[in-house]
N, C-alpha and C. Protein backbone atom coordinates (compact mmCIF):
# COMPACT_ATOMS: atom_id res chain seq x y z
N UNK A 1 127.58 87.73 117.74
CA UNK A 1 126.87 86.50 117.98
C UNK A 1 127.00 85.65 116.72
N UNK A 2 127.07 84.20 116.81
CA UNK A 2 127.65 83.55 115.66
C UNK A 2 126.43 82.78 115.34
N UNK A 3 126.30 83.04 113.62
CA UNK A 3 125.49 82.05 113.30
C UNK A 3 124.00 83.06 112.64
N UNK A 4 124.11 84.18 113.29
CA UNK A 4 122.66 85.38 112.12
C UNK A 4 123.70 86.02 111.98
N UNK A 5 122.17 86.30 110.54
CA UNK A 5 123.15 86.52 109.27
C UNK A 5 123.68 88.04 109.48
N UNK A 6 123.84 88.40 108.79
CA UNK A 6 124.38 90.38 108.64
C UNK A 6 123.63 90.61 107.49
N UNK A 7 123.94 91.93 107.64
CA UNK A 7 123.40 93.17 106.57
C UNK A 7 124.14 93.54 105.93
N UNK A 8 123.91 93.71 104.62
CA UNK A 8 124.89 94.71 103.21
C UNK A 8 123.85 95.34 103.10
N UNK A 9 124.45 96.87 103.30
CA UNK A 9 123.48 97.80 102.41
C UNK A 9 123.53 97.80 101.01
N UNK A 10 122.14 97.33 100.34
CA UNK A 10 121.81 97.54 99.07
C UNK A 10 121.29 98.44 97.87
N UNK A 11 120.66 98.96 98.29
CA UNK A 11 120.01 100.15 97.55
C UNK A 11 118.93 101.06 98.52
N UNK A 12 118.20 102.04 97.77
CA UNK A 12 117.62 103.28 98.22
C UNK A 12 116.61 102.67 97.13
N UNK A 13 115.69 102.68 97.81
CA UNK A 13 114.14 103.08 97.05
C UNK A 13 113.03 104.42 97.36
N UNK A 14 112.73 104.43 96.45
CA UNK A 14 112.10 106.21 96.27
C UNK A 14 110.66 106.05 95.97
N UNK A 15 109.98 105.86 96.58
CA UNK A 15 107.90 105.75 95.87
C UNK A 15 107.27 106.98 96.19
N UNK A 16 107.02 107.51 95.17
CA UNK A 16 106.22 108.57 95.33
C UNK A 16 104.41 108.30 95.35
N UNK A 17 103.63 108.65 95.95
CA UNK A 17 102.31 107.92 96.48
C UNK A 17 101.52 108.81 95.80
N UNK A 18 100.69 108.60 95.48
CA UNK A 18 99.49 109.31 94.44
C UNK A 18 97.83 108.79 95.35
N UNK A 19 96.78 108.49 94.43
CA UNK A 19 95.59 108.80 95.38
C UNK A 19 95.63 108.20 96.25
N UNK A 20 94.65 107.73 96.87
CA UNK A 20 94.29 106.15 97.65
C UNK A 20 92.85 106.00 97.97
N UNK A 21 92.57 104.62 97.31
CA UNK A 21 91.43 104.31 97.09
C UNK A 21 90.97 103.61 98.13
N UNK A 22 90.10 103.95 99.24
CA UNK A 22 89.32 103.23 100.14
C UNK A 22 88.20 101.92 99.49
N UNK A 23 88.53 101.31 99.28
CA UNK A 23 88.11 99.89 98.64
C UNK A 23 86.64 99.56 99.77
N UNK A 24 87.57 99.06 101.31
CA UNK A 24 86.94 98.72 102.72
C UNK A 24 87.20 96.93 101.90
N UNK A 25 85.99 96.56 103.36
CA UNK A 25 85.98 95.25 103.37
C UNK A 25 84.58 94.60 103.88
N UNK A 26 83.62 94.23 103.24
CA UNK A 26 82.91 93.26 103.84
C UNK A 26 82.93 92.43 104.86
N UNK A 27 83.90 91.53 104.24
CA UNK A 27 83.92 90.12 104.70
C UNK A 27 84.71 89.78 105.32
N UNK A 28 86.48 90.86 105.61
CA UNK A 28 87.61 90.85 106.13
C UNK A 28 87.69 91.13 107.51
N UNK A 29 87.07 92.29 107.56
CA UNK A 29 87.07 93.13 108.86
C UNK A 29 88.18 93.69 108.90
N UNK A 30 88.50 93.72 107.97
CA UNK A 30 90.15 94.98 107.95
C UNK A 30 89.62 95.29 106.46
N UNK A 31 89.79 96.80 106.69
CA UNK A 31 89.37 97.77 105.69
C UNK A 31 90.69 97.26 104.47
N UNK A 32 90.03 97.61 103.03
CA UNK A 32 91.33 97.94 102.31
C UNK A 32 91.05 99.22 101.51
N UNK A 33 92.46 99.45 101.20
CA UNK A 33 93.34 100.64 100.89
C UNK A 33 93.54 100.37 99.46
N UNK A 34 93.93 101.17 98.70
CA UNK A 34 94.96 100.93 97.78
C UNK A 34 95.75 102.31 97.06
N UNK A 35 96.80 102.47 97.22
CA UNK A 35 97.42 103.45 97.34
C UNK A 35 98.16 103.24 96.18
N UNK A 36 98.39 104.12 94.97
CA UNK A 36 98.68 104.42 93.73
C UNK A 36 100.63 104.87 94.23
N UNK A 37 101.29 103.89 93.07
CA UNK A 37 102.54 104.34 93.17
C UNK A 37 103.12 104.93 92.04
N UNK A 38 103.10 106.41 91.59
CA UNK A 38 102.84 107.29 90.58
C UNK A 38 104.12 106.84 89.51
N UNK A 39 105.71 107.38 90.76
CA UNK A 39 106.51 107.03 90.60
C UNK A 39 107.63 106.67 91.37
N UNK A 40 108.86 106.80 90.82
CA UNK A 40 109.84 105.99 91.96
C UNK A 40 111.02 105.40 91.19
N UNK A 41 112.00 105.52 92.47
CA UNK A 41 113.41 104.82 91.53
C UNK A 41 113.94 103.93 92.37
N UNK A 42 114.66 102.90 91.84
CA UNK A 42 115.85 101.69 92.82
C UNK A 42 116.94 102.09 92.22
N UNK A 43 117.95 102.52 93.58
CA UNK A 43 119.26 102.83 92.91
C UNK A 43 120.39 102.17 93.71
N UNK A 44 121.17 101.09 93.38
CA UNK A 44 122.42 100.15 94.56
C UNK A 44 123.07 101.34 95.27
N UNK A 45 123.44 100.83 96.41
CA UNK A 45 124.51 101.64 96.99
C UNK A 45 125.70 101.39 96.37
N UNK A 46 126.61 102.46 96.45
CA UNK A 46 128.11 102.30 96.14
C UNK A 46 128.70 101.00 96.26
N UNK A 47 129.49 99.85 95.47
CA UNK A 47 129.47 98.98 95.65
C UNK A 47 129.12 97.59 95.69
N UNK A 48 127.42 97.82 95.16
CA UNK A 48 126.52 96.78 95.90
C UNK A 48 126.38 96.57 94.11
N UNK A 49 126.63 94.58 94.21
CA UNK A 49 126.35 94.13 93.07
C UNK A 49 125.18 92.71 93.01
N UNK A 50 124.28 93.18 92.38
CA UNK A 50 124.41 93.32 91.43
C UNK A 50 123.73 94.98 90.92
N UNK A 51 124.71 95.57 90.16
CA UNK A 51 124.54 97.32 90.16
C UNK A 51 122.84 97.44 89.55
N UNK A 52 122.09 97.84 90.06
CA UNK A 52 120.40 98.52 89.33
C UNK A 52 120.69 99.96 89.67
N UNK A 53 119.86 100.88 88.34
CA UNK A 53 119.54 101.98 88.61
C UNK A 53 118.36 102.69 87.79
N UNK A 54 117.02 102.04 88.41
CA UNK A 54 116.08 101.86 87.55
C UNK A 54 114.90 103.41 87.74
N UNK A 55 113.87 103.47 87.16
CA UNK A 55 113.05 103.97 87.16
C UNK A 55 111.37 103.66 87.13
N UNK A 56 110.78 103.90 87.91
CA UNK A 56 109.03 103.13 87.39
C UNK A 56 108.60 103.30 85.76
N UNK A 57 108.18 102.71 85.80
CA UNK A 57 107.24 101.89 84.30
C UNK A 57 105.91 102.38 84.64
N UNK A 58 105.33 103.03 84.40
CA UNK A 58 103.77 102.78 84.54
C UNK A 58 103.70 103.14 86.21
N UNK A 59 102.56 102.88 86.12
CA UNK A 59 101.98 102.85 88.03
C UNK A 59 101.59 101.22 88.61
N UNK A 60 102.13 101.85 90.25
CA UNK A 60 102.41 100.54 90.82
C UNK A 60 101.42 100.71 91.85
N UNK A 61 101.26 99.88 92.64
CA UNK A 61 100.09 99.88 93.29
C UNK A 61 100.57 99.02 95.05
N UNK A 62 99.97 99.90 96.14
CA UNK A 62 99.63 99.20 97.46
C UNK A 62 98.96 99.15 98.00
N UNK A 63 98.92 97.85 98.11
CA UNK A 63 97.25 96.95 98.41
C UNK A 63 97.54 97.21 100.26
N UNK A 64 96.66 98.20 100.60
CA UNK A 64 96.83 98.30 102.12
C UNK A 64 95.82 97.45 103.20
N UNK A 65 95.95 96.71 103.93
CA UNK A 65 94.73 96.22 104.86
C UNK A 65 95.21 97.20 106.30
N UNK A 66 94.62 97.56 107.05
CA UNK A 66 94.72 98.17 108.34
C UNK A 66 94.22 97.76 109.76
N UNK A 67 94.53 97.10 110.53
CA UNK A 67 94.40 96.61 111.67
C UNK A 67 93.48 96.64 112.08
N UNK A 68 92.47 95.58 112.62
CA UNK A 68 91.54 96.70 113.18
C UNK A 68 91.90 97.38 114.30
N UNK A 69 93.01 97.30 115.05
CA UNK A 69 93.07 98.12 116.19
C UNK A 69 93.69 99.72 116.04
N UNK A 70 93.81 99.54 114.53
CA UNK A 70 94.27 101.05 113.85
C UNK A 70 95.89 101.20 113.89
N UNK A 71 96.27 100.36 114.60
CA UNK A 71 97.74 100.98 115.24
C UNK A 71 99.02 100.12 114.10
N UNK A 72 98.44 99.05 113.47
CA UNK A 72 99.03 98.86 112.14
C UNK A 72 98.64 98.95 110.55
N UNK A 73 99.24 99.30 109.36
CA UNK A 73 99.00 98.82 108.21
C UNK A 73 99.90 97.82 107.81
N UNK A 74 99.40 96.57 107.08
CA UNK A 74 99.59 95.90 106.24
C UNK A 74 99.88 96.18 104.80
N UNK A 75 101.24 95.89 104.55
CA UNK A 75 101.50 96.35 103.10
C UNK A 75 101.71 95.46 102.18
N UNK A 76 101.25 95.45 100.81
CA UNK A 76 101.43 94.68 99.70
C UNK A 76 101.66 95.01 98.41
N UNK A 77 102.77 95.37 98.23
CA UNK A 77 102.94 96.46 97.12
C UNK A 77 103.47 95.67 95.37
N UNK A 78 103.33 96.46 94.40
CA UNK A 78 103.47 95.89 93.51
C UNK A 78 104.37 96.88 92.35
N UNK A 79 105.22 96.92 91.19
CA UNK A 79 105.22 97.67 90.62
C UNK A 79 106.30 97.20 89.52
N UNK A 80 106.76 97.98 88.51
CA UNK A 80 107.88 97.10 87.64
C UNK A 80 109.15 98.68 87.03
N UNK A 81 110.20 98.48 87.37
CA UNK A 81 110.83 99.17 87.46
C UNK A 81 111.65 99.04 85.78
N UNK A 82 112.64 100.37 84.98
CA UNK A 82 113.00 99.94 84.06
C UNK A 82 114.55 100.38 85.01
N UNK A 83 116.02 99.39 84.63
CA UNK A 83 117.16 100.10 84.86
C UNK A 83 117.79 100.62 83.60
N UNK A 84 118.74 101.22 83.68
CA UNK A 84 119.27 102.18 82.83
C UNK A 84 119.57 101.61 81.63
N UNK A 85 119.83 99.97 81.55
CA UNK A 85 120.33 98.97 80.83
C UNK A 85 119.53 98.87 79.75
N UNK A 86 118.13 99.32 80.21
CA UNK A 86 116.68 98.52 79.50
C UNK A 86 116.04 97.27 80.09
N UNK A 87 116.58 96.97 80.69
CA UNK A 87 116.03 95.66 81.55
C UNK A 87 115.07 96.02 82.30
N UNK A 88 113.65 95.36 82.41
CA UNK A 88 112.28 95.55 82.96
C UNK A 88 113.02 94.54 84.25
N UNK A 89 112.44 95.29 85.58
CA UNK A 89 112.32 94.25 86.98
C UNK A 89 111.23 94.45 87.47
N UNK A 90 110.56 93.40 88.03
CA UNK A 90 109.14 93.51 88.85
C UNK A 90 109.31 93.32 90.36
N UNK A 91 109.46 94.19 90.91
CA UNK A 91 109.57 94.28 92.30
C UNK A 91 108.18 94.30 92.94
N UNK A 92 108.46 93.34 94.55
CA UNK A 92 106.72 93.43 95.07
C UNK A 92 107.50 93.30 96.34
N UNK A 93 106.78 94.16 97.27
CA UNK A 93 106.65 94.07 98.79
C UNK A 93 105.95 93.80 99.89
N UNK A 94 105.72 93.21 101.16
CA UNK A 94 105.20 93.06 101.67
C UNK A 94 105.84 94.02 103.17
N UNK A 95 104.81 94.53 104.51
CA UNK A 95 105.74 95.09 105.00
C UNK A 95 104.61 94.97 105.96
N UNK A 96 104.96 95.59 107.07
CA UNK A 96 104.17 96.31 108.43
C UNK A 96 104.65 97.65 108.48
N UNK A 97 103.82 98.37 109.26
CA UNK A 97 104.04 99.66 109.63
C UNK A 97 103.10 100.32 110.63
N UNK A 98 104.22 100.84 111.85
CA UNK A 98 103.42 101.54 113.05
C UNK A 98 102.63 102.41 112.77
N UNK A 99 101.26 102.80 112.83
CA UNK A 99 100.83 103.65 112.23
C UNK A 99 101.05 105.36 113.81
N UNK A 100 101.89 105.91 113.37
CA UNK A 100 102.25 106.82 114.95
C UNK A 100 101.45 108.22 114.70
N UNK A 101 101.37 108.86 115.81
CA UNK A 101 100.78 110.06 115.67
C UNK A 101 101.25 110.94 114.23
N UNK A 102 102.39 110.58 114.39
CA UNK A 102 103.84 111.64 113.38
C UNK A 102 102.81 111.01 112.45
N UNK A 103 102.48 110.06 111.71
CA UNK A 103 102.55 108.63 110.54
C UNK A 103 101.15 109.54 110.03
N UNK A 104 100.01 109.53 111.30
CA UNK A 104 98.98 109.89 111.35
C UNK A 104 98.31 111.36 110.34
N UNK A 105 99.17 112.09 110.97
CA UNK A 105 99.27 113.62 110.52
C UNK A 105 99.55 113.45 108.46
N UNK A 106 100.68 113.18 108.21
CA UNK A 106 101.38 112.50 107.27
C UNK A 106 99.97 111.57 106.39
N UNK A 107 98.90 110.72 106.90
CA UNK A 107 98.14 109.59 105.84
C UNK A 107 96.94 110.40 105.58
N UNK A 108 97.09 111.55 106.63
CA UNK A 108 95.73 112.67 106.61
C UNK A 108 95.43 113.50 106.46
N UNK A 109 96.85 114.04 105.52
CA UNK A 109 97.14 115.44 104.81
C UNK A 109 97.49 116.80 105.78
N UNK A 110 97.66 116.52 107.03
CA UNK A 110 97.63 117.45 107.66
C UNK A 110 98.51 118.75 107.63
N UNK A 111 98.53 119.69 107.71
CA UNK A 111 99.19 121.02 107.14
C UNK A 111 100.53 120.89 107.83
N UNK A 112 100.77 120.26 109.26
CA UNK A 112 101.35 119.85 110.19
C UNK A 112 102.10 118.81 110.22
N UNK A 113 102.37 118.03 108.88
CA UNK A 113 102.47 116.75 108.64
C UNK A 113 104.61 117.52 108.37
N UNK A 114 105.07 116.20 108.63
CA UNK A 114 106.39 116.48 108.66
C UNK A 114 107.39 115.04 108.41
N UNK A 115 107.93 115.05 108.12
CA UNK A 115 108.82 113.89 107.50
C UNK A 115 108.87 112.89 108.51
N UNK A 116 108.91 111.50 108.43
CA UNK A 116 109.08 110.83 109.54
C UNK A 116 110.28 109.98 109.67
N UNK A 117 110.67 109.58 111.20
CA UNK A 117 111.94 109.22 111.17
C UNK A 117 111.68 107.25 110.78
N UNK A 118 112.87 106.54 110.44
CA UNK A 118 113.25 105.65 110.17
C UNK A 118 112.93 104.90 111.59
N UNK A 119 112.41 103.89 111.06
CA UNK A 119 111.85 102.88 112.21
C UNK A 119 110.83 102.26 112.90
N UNK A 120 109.49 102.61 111.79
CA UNK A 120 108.42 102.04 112.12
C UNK A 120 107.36 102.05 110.89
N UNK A 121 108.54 101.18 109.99
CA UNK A 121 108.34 100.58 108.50
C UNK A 121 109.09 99.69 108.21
N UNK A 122 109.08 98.95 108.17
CA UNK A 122 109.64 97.13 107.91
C UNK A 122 109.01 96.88 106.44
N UNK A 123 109.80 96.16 105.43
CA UNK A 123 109.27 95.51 104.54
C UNK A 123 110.44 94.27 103.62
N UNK A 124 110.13 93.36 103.49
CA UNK A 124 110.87 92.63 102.61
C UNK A 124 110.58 92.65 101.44
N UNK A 125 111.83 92.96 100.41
CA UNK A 125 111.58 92.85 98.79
C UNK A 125 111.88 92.14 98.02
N UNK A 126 111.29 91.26 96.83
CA UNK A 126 111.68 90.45 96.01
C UNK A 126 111.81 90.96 94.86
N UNK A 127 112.51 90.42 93.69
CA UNK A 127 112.65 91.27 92.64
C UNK A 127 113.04 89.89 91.60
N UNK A 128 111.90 90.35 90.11
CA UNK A 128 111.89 89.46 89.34
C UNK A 128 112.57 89.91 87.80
N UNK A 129 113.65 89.19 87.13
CA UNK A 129 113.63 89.72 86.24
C UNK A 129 114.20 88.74 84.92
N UNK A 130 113.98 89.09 84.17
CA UNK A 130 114.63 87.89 82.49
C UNK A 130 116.13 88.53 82.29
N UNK A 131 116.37 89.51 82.66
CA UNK A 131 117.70 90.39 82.62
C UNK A 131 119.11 89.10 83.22
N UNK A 132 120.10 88.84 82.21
CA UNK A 132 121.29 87.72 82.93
C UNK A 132 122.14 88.80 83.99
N UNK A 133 122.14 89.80 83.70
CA UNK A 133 123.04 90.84 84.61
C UNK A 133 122.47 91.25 85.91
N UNK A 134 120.93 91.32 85.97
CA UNK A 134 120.54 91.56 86.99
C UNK A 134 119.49 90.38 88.12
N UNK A 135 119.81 89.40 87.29
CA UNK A 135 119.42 87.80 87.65
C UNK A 135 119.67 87.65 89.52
N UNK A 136 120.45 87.98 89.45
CA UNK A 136 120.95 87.89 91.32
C UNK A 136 120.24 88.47 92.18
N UNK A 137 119.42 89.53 91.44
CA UNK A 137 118.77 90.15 92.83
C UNK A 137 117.34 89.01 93.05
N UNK A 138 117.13 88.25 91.99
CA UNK A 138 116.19 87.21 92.10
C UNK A 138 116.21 86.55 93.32
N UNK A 139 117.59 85.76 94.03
CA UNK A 139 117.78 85.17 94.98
C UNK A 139 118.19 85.69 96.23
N UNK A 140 118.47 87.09 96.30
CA UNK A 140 118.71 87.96 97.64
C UNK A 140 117.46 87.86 98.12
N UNK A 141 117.81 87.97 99.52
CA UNK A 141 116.82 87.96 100.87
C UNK A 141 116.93 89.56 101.11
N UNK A 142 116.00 90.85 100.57
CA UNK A 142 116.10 92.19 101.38
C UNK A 142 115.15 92.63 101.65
N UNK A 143 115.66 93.08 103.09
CA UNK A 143 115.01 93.56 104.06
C UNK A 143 114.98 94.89 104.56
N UNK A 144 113.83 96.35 104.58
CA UNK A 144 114.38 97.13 104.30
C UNK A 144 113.46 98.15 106.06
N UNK A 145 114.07 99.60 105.81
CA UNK A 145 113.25 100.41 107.02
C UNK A 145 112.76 101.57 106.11
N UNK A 146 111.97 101.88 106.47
CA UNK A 146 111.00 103.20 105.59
C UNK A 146 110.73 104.27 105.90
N UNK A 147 110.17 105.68 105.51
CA UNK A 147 110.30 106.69 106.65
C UNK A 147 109.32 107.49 105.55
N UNK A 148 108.28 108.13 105.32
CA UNK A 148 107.08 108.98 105.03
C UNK A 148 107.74 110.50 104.83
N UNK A 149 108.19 110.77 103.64
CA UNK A 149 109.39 112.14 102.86
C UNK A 149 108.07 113.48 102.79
N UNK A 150 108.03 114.05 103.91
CA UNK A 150 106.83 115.19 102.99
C UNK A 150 107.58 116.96 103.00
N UNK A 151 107.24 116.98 101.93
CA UNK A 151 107.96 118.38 101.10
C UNK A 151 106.31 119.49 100.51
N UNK A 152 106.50 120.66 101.56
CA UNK A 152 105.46 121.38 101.10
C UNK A 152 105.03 121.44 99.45
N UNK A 153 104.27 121.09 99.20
CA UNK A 153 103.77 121.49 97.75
C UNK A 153 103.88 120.10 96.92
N UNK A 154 104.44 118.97 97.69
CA UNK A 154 105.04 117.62 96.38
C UNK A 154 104.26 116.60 97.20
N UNK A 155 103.75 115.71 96.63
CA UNK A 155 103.17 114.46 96.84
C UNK A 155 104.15 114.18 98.25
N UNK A 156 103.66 112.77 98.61
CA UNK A 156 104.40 112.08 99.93
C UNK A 156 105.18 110.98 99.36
N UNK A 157 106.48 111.35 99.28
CA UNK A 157 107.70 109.64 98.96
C UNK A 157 107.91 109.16 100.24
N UNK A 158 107.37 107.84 100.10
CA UNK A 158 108.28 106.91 100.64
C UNK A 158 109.20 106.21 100.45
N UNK A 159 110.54 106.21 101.59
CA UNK A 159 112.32 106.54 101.27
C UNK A 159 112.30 104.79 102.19
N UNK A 160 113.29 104.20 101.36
CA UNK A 160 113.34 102.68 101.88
C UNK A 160 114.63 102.42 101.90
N UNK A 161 115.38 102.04 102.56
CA UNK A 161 116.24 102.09 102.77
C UNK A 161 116.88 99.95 102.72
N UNK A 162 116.82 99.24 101.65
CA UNK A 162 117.12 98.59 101.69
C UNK A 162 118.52 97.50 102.38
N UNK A 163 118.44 96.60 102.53
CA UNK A 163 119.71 95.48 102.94
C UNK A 163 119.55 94.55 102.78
N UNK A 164 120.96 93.59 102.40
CA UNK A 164 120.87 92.05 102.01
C UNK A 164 121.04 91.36 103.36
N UNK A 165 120.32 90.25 103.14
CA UNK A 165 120.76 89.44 104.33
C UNK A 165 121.95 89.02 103.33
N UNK A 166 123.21 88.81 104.36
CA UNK A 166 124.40 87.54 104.15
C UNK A 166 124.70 86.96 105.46
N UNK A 167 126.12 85.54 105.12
CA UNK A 167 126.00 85.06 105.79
C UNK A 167 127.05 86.07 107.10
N UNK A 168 126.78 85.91 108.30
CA UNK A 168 127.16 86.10 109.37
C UNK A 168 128.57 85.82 109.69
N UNK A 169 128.60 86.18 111.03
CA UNK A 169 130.30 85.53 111.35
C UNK A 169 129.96 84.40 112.27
């Protein structure tokens, strides 16, 4: 179809999730969240320029609101990555996400909880940085799918699977 855009795969993002702080809400009527991002890496795919291969800085943080009908979260994430270069980037996300039975098991520690598949995690990422080499990812449009990584005994990563918008045929 002529005229939308396409996808370049860009990189793999890695967040590993730490506490989460039930905040709630007064005045919103959608509870908030805030979910600690301990650690985590951005790494390009083969190819994909402009090349990052960074690591978290500190802890990053997602500001969660939750539907009231339960069946979505609202994501707002924040955090600042270092790449291998030394160059600091501040990456922030915004996203939706189905909250599914699988999802369920997985936000509620359940013993039963099991990795989830790709496809009911959406998020777009922006990325800020003073770096001249890694300046470009400033103006990419990416758009990514997410999937809830759980490994007996290790925190819960969430695996993102980034892409650029370009132009189309």
């Amino acid at each position: 179809m002529s005229n939308f855009p396409s996808l370049q795969p860009a990189m793999t993002v890695l967040v590993t999730l730490g506490d989460m702080s039930p905040v709630g809400s007064a005045s919103r009527g959608t509870p908030l969240a805030i979910a600690a991002m301990v650690d985590g890496t951005v790494k390009s795919e083969p190819g994909f320029a402009p090349a990052i291969d960074a690591a978290w800085v500190g802890q990053g943080a997602d500001y969660i609101h939750n539907d009231p009908s339960g069946k979505h979260m609202r994501l707002n994430a924040h955090a600042v990555v270092k790449d291998k270069s030394g160059a600091l980037v501040y990456l922030s996300y915004s996203g939706v996400v189905d909250i599914t039975p699988e999802l369920g098991l997985v936000l509620g520690g359940s013993p039963d909880a099991k990795t989830t598949e790709f496809g009911n995690s959406f998020i777009e990422m922006k990325f800020e940085t003073g770096d001249e080499k890694l300046k470009d990812l400033e103006t990419g449009v990416f758009i990514g799918a997410g999937r809830f990584v759980v490994e007996k005994g290790k925190p819960v990563v969430v695996e993102y699977k980034l892409s650029k918008a370009v132009k189309g045929n």
